[in-house]
PDB file of N, CA and C in Angstrom:
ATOM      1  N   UNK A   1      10.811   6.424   6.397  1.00  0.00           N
ATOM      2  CA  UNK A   1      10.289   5.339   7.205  1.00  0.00           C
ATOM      3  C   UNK A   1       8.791   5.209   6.932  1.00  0.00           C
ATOM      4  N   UNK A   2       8.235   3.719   6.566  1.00  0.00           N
ATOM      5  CA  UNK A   2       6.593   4.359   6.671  1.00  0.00           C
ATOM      6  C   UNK A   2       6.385   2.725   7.651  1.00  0.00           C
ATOM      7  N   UNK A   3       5.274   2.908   8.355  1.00  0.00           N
ATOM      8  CA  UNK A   3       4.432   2.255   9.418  1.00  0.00           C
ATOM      9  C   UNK A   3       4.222   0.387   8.892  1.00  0.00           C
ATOM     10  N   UNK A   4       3.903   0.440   7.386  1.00  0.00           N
ATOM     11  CA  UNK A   4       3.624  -1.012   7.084  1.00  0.00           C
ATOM     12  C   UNK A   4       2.798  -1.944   7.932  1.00  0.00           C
ATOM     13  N   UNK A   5       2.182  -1.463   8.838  1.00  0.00           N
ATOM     14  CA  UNK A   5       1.069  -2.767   9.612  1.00  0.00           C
ATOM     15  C   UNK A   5       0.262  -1.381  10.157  1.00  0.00           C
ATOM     16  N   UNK A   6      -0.616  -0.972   9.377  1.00  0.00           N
ATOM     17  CA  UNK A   6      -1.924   0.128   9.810  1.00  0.00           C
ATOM     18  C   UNK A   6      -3.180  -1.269   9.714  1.00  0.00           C
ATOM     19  N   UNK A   7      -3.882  -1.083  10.914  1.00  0.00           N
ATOM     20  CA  UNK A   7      -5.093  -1.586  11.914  1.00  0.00           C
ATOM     21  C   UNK A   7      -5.750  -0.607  12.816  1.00  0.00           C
ATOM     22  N   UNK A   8      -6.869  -0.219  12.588  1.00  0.00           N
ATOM     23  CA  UNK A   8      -7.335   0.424  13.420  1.00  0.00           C
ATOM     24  C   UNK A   8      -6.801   0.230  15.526  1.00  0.00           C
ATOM     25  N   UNK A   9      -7.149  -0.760  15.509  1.00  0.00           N
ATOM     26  CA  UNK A   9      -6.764  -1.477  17.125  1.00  0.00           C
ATOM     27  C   UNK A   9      -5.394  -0.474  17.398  1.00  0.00           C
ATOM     28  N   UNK A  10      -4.491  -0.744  16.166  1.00  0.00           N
ATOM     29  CA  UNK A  10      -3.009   0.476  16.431  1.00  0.00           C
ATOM     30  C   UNK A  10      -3.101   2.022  16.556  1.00  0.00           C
ATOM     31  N   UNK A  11      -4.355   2.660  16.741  1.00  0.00           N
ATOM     32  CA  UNK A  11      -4.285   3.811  16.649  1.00  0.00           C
ATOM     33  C   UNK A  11      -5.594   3.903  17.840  1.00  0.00           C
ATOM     34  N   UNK A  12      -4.711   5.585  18.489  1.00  0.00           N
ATOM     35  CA  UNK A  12      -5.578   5.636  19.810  1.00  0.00           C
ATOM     36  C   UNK A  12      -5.685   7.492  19.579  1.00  0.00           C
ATOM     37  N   UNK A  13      -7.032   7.547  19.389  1.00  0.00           N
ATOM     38  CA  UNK A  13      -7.689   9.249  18.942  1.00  0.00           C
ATOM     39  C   UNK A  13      -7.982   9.716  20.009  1.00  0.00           C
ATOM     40  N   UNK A  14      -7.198  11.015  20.136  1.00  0.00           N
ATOM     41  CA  UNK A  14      -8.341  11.592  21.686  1.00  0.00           C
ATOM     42  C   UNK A  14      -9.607  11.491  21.733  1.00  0.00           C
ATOM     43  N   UNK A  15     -10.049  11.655  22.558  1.00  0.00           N
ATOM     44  CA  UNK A  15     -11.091  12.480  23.081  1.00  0.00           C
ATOM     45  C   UNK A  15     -11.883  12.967  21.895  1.00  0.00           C
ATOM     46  N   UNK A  16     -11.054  14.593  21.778  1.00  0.00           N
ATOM     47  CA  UNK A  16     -11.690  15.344  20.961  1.00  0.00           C
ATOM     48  C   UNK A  16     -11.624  15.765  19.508  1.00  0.00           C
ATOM     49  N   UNK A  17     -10.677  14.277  19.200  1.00  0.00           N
ATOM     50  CA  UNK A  17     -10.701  14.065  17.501  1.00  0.00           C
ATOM     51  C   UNK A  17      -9.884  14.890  16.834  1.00  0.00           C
ATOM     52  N   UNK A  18      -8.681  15.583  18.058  1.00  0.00           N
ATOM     53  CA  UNK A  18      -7.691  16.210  16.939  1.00  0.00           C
ATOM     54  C   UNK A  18      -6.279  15.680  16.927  1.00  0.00           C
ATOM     55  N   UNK A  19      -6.123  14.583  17.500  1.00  0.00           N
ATOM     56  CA  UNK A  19      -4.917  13.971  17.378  1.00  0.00           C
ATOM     57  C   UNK A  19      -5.213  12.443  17.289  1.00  0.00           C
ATOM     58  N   UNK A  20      -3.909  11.918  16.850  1.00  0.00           N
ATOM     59  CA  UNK A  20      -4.073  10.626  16.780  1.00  0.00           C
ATOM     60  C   UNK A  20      -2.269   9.620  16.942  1.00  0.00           C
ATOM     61  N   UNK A  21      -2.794   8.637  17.305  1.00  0.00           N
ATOM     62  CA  UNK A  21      -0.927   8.250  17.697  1.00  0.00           C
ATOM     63  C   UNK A  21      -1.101   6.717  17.402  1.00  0.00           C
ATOM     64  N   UNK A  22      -0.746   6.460  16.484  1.00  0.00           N
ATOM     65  CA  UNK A  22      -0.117   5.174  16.104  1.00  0.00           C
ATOM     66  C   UNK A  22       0.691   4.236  16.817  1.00  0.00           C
ATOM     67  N   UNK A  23       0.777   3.321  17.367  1.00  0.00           N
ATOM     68  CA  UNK A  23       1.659   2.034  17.947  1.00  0.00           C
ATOM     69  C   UNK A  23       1.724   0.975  17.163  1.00  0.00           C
ATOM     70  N   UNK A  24       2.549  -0.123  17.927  1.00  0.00           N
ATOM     71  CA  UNK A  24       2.982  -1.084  17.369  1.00  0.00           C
ATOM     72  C   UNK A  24       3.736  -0.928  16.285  1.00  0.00           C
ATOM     73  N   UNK A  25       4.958  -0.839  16.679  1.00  0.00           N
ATOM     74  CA  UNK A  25       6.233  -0.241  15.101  1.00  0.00           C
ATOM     75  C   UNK A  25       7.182  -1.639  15.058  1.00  0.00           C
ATOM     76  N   UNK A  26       6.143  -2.366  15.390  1.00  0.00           N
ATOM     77  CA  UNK A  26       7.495  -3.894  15.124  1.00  0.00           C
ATOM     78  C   UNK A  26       7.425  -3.986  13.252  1.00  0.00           C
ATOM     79  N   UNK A  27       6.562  -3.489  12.619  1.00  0.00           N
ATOM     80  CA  UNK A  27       7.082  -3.092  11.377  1.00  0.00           C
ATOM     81  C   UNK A  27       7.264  -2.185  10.645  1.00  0.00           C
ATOM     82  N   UNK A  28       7.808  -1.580  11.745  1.00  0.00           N
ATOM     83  CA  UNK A  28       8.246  -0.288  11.007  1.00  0.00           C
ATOM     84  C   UNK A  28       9.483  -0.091  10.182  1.00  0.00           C
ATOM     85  N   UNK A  29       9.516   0.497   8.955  1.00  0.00           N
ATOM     86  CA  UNK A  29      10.619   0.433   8.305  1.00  0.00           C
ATOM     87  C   UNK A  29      10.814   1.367   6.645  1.00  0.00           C
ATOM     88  N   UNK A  30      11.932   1.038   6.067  1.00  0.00           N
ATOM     89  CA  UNK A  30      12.156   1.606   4.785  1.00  0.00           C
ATOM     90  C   UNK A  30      10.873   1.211   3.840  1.00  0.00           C
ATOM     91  N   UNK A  31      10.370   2.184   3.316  1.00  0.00           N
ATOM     92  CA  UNK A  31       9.280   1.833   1.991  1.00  0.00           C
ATOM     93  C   UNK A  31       9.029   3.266   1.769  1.00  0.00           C
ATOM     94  N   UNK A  32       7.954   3.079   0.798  1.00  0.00           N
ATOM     95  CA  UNK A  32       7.655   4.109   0.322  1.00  0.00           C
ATOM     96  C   UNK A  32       6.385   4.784   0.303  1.00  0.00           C
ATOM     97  N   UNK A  33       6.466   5.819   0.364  1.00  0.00           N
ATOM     98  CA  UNK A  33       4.784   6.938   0.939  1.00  0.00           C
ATOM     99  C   UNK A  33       3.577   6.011   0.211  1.00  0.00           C
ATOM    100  N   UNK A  34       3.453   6.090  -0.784  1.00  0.00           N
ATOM    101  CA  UNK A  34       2.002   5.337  -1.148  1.00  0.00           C
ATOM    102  C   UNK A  34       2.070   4.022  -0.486  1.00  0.00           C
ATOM    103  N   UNK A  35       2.915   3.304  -0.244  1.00  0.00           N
ATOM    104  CA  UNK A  35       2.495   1.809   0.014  1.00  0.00           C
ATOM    105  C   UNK A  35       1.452   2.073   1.297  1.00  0.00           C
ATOM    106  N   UNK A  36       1.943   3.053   2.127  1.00  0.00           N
ATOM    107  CA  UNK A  36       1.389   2.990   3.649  1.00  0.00           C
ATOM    108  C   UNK A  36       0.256   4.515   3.386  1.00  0.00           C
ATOM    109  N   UNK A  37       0.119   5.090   2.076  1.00  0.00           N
ATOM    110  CA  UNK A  37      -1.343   5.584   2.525  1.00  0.00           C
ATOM    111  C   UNK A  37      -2.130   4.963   1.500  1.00  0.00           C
ATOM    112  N   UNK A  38      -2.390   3.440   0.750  1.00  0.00           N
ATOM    113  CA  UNK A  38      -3.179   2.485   0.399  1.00  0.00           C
ATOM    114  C   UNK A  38      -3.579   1.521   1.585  1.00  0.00           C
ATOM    115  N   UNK A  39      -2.491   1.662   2.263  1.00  0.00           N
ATOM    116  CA  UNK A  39      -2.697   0.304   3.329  1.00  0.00           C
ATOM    117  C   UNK A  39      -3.514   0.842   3.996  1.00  0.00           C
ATOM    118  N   UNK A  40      -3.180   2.021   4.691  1.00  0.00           N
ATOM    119  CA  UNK A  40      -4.299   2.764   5.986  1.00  0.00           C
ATOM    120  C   UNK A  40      -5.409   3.228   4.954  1.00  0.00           C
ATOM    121  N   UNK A  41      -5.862   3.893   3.691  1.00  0.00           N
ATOM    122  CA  UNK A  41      -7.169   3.820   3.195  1.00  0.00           C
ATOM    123  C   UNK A  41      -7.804   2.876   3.142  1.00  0.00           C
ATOM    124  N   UNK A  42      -7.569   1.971   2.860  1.00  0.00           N
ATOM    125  CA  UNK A  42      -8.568   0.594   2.518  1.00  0.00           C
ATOM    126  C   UNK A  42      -9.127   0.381   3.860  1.00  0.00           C
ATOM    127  N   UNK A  43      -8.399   0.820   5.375  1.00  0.00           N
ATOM    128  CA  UNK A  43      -9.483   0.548   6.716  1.00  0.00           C
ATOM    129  C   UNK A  43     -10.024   1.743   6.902  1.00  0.00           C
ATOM    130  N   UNK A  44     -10.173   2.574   5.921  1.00  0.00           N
ATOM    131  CA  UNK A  44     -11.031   3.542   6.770  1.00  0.00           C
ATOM    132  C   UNK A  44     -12.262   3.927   5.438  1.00  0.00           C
ATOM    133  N   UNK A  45     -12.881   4.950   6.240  1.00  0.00           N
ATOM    134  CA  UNK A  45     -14.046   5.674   5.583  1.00  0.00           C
ATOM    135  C   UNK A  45     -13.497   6.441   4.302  1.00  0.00           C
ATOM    136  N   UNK A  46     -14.091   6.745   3.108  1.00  0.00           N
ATOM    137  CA  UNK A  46     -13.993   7.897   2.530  1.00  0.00           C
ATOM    138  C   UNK A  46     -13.439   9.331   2.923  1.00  0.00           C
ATOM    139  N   UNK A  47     -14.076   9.431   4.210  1.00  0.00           N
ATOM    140  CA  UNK A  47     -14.008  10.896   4.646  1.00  0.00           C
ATOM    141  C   UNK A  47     -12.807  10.764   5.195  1.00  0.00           C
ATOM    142  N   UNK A  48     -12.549   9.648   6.251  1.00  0.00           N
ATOM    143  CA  UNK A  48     -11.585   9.508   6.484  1.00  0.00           C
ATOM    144  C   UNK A  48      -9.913   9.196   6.193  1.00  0.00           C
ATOM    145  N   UNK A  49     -10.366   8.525   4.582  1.00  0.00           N
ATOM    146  CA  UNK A  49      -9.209   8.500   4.086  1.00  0.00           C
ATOM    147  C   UNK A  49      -8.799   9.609   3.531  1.00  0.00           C
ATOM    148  N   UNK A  50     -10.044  10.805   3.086  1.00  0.00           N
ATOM    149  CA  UNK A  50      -9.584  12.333   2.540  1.00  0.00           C
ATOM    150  C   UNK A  50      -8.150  12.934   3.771  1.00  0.00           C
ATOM    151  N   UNK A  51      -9.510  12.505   4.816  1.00  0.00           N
ATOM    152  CA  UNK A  51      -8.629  13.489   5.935  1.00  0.00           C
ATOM    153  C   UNK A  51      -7.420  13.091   6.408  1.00  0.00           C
ATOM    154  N   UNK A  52      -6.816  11.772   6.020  1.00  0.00           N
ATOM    155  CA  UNK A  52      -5.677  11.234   6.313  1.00  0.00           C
ATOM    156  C   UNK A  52      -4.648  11.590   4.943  1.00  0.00           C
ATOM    157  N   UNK A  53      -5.375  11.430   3.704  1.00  0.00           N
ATOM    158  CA  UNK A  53      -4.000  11.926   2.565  1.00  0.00           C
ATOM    159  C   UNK A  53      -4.045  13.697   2.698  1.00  0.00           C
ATOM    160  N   UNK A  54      -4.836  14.265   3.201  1.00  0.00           N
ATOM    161  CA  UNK A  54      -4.517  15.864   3.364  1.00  0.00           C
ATOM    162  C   UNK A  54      -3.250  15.699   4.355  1.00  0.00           C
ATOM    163  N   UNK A  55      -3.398  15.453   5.169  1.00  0.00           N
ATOM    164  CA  UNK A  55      -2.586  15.468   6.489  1.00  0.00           C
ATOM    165  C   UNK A  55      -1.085  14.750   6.227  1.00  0.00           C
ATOM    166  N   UNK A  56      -1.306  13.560   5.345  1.00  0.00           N
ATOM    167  CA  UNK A  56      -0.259  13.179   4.970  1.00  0.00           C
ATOM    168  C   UNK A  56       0.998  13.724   4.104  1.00  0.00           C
ATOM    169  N   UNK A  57       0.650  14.339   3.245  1.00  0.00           N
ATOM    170  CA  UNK A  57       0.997  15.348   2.560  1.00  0.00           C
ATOM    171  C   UNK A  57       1.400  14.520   0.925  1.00  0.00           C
ATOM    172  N   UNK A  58       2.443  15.164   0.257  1.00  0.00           N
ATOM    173  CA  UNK A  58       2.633  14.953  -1.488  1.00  0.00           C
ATOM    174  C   UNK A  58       3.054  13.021  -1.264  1.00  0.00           C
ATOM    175  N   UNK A  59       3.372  12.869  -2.663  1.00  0.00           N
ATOM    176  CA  UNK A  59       3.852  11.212  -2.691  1.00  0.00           C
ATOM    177  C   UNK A  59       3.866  11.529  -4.041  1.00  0.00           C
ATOM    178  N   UNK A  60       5.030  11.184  -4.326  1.00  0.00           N
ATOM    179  CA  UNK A  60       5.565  10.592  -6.244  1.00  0.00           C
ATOM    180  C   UNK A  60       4.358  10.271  -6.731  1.00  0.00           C
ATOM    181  N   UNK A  61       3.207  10.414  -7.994  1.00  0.00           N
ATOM    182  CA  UNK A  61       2.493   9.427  -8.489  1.00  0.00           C
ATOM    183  C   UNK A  61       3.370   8.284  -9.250  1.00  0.00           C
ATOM    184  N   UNK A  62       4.275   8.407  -9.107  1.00  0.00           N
ATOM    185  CA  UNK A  62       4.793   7.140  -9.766  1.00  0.00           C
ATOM    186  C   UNK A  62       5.049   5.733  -8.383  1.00  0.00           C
ATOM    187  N   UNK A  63       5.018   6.539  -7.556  1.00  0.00           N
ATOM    188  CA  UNK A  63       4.882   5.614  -6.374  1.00  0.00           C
ATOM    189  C   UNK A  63       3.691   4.220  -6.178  1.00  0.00           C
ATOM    190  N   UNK A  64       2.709   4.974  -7.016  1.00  0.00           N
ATOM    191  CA  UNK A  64       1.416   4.670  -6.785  1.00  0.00           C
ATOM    192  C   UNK A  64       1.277   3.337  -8.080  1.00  0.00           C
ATOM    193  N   UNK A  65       2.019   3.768  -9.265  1.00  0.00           N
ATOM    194  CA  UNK A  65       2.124   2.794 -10.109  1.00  0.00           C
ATOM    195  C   UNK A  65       2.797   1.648  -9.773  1.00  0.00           C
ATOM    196  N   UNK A  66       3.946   2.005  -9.441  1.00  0.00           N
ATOM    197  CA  UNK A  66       4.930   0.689  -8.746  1.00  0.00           C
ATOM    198  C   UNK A  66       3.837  -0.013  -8.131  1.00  0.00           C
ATOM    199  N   UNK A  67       3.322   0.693  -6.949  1.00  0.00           N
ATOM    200  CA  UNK A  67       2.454  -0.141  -5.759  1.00  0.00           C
ATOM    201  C   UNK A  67       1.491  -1.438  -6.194  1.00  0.00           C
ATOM    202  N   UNK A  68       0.389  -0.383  -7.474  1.00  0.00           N
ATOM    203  CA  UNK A  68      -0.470  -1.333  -8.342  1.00  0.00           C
ATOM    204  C   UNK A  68       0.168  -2.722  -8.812  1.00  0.00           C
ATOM    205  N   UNK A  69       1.462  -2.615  -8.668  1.00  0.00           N
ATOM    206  CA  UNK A  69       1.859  -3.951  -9.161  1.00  0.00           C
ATOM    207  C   UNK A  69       2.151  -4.521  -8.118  1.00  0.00           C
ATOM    208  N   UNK A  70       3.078  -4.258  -7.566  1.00  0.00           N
ATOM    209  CA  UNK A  70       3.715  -4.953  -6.409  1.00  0.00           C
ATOM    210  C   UNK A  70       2.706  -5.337  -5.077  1.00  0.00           C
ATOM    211  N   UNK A  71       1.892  -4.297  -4.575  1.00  0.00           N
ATOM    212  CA  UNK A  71       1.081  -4.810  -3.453  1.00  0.00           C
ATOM    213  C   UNK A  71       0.387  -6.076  -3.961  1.00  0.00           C
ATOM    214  N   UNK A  72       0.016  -6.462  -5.074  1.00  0.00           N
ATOM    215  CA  UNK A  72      -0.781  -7.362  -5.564  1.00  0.00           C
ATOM    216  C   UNK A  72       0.267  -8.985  -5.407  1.00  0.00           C
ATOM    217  N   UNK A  73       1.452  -8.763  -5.908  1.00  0.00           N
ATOM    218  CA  UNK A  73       2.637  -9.802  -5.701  1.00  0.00           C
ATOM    219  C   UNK A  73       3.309 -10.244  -4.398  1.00  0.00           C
ATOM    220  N   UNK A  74       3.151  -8.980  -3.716  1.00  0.00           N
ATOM    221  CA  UNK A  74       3.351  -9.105  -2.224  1.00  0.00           C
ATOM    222  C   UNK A  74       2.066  -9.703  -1.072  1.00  0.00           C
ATOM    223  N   UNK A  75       1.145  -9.344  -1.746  1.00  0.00           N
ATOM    224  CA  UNK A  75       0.444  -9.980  -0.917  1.00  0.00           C
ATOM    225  C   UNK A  75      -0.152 -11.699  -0.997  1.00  0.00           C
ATOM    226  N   UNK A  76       0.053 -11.870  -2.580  1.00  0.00           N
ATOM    227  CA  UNK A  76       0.328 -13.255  -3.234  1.00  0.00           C
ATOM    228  C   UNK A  76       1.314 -14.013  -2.492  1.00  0.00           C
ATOM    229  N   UNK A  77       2.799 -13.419  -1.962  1.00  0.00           N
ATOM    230  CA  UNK A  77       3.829 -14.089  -1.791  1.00  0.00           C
ATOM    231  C   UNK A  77       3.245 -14.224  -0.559  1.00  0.00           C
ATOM    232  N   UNK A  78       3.054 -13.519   0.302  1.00  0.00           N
ATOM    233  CA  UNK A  78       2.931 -13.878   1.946  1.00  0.00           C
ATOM    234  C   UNK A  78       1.300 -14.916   2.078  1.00  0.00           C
ATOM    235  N   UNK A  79       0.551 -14.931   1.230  1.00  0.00           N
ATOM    236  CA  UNK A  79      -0.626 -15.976   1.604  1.00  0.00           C
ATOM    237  C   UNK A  79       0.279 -17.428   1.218  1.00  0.00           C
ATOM    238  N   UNK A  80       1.066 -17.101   0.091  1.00  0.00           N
ATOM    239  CA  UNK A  80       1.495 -18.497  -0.532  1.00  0.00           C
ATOM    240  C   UNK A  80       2.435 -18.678   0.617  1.00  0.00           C
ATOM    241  N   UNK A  81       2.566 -18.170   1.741  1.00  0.00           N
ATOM    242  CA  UNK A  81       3.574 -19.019   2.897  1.00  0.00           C
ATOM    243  C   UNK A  81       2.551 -19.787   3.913  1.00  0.00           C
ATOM    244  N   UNK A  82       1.587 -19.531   3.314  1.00  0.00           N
ATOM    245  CA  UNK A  82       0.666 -20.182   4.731  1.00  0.00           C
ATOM    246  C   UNK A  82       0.326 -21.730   4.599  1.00  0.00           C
ATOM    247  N   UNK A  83      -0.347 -22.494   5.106  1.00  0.00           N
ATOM    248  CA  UNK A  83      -0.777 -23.575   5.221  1.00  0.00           C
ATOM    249  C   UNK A  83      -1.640 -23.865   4.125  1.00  0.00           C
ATOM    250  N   UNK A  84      -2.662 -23.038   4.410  1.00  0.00           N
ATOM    251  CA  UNK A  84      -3.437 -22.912   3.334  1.00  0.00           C
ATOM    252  C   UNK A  84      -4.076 -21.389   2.087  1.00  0.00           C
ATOM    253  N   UNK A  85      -4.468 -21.523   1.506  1.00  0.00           N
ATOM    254  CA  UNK A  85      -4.538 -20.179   0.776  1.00  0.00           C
ATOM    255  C   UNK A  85      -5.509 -19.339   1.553  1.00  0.00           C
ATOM    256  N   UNK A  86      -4.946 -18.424   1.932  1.00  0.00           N
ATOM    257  CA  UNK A  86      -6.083 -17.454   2.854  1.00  0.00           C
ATOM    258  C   UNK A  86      -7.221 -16.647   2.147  1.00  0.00           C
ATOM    259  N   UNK A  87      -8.021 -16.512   2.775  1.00  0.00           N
ATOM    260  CA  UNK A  87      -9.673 -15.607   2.332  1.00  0.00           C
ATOM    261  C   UNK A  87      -8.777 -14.066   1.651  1.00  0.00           C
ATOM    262  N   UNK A  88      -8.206 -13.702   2.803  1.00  0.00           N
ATOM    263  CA  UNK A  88      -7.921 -11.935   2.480  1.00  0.00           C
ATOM    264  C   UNK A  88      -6.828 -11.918   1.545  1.00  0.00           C
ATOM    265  N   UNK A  89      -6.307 -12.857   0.842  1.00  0.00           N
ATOM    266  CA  UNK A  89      -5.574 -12.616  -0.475  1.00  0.00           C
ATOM    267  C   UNK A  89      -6.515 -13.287  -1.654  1.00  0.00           C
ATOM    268  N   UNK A  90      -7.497 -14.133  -1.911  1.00  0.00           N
ATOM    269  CA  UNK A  90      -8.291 -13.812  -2.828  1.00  0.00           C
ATOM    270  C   UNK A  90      -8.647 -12.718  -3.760  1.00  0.00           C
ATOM    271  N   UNK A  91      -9.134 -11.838  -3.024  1.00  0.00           N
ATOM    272  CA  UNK A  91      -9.077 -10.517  -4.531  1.00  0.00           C
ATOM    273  C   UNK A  91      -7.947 -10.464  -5.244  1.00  0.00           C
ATOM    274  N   UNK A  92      -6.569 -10.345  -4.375  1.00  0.00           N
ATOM    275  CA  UNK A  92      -5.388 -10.367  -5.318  1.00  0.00           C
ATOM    276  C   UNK A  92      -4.984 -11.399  -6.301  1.00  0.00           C
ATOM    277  N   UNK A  93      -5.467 -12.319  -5.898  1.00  0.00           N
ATOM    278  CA  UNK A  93      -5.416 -14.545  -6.790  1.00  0.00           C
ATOM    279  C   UNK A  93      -6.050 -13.624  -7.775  1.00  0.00           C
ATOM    280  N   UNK A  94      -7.560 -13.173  -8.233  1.00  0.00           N
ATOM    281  CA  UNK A  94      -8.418 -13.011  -9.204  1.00  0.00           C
ATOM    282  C   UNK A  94      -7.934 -11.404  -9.751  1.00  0.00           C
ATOM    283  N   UNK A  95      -7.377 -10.377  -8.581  1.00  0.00           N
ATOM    284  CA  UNK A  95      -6.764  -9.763  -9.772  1.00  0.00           C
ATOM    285  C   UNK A  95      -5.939  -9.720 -10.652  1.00  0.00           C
ATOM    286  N   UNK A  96      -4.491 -10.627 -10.475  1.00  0.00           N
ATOM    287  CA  UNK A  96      -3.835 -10.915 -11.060  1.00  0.00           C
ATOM    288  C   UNK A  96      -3.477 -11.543 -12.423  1.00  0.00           C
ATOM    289  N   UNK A  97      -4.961 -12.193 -12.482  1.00  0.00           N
ATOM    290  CA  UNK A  97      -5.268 -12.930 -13.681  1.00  0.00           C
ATOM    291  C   UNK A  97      -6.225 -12.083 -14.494  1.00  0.00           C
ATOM    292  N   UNK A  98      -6.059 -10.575 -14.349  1.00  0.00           N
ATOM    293  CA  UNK A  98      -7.140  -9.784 -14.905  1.00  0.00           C
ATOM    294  C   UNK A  98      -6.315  -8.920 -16.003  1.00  0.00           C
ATOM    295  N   UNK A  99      -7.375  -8.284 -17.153  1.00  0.00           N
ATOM    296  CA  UNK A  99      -6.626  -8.062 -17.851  1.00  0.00           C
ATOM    297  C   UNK A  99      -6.081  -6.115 -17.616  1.00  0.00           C
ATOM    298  N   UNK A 100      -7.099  -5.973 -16.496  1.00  0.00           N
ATOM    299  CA  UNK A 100      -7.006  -4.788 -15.655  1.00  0.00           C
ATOM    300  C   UNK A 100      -4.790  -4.455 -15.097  1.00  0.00           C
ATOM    301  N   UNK A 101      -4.725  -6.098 -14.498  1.00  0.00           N
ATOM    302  CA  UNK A 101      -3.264  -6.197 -13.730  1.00  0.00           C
ATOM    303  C   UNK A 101      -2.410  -6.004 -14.933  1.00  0.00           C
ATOM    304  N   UNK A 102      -2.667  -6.343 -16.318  1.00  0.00           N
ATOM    305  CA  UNK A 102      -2.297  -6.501 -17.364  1.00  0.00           C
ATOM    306  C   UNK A 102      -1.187  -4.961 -17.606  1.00  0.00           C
ATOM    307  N   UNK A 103      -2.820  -4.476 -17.462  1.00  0.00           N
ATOM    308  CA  UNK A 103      -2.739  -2.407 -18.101  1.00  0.00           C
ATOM    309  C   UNK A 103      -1.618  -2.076 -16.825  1.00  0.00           C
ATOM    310  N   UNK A 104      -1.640  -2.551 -15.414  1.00  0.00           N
ATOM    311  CA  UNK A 104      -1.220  -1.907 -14.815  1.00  0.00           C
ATOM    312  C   UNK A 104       0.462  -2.232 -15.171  1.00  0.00           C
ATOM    313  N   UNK A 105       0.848  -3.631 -15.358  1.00  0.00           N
ATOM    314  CA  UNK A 105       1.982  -3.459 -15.459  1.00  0.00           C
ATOM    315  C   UNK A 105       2.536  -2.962 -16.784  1.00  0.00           C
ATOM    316  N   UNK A 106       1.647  -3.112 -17.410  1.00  0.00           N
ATOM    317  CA  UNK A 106       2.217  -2.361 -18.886  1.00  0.00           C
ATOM    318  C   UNK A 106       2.959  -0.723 -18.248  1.00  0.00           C
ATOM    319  N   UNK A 107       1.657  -0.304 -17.408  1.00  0.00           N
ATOM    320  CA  UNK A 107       2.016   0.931 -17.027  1.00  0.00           C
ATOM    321  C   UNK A 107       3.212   1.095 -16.286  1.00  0.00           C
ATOM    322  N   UNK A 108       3.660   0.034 -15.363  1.00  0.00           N
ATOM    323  CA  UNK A 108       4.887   0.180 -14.729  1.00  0.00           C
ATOM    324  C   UNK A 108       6.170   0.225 -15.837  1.00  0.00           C
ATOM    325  N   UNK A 109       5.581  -0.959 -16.556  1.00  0.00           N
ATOM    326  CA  UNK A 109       6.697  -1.103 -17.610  1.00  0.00           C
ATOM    327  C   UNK A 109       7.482   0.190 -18.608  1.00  0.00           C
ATOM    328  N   UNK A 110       6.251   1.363 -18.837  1.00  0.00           N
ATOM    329  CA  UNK A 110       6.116   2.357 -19.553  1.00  0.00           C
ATOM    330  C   UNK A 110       6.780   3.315 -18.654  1.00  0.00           C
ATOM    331  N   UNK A 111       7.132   3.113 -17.404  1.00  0.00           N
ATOM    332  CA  UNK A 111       7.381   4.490 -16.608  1.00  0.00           C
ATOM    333  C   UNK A 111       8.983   4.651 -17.033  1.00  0.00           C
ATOM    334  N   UNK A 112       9.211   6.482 -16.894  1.00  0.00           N
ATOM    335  CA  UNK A 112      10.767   6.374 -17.547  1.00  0.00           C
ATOM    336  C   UNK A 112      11.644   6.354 -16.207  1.00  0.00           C
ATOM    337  N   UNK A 113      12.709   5.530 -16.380  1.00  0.00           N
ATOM    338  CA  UNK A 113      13.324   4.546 -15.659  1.00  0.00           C
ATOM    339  C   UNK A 113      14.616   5.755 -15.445  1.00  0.00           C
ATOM    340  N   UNK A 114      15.120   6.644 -13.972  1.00  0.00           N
ATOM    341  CA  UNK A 114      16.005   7.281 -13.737  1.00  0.00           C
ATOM    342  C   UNK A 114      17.462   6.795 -14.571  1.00  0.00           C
ATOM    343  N   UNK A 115      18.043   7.698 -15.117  1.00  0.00           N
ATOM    344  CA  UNK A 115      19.443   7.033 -15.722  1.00  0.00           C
ATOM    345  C   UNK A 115      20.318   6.626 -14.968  1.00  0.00           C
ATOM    346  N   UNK A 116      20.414   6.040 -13.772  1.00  0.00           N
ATOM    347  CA  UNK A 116      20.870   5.291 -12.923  1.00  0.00           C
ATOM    348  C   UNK A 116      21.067   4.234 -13.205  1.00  0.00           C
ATOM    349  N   UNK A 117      20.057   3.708 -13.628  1.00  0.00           N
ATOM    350  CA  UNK A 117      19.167   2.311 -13.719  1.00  0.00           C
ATOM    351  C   UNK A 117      18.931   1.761 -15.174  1.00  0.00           C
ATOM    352  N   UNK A 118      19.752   2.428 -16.368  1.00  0.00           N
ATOM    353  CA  UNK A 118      19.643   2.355 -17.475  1.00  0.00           C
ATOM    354  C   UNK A 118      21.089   1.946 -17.800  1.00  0.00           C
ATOM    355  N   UNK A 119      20.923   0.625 -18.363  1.00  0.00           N
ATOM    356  CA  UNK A 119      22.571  -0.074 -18.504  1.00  0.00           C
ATOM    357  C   UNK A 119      22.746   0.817 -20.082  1.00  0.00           C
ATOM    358  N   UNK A 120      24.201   0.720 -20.068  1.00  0.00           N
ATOM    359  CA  UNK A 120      24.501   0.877 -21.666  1.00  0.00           C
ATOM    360  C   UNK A 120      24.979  -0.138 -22.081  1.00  0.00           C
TER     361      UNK A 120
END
């Protein structure tokens, strides 16, 4: 299960900074470990995002490759439902057309694919 809508406003820290409790699980659901510790780094500090992937614990690096592609397409698809093109999917409009998004999917493309998933 991972969280999929991390906002600071959703999280309530004691007091004395050793716990912390997350709300709002109206999207909570099936995905995968990196998607939801990119989502919660990008709102926090450095220090803070250390202290959140310690705590979090391992994740596939191949997780992380998938993501490079897909968070970028996913977040493309949900501005392209709006009225108009929104501010906070911009970086993704201009990364996509980079030759950076390029390398990344090459890299997805390159990953070896479980024999599950390999037709004969």
């Amino acid at each position: 299960m991972t969280y999929n809508d991390f906002y600071y406003t959703n999280l309530a820290v004691a007091g004395n900074g050793d716990y912390a409790l997350m709300f709002d699980y109206n999207l909570l659901g099936r995905g995968y470990a990196y998607a939801d510790i990119r989502n919660v780094c990008a709102s926090l500090s450095e220090e803070a995002g250390q202290a959140f992937c310690e705590e979090y614990g391992e994740y596939d690096p191949a997780e992380k490759v998938v993501d490079d592609v897909a968070s970028v397409l996913l977040t493309l698809h949900s501005a392209c439902r709006k009225n108009s093109f929104p501010s906070w999917a911009r970086g993704s409009l201009e990364e996509i057309k980079s030759r950076d998004y390029l390398y990344k999917v090459e890299r997805l493309l390159s990953l070896e694919q479980p024999a599950c998933l390999i037709q004969s």
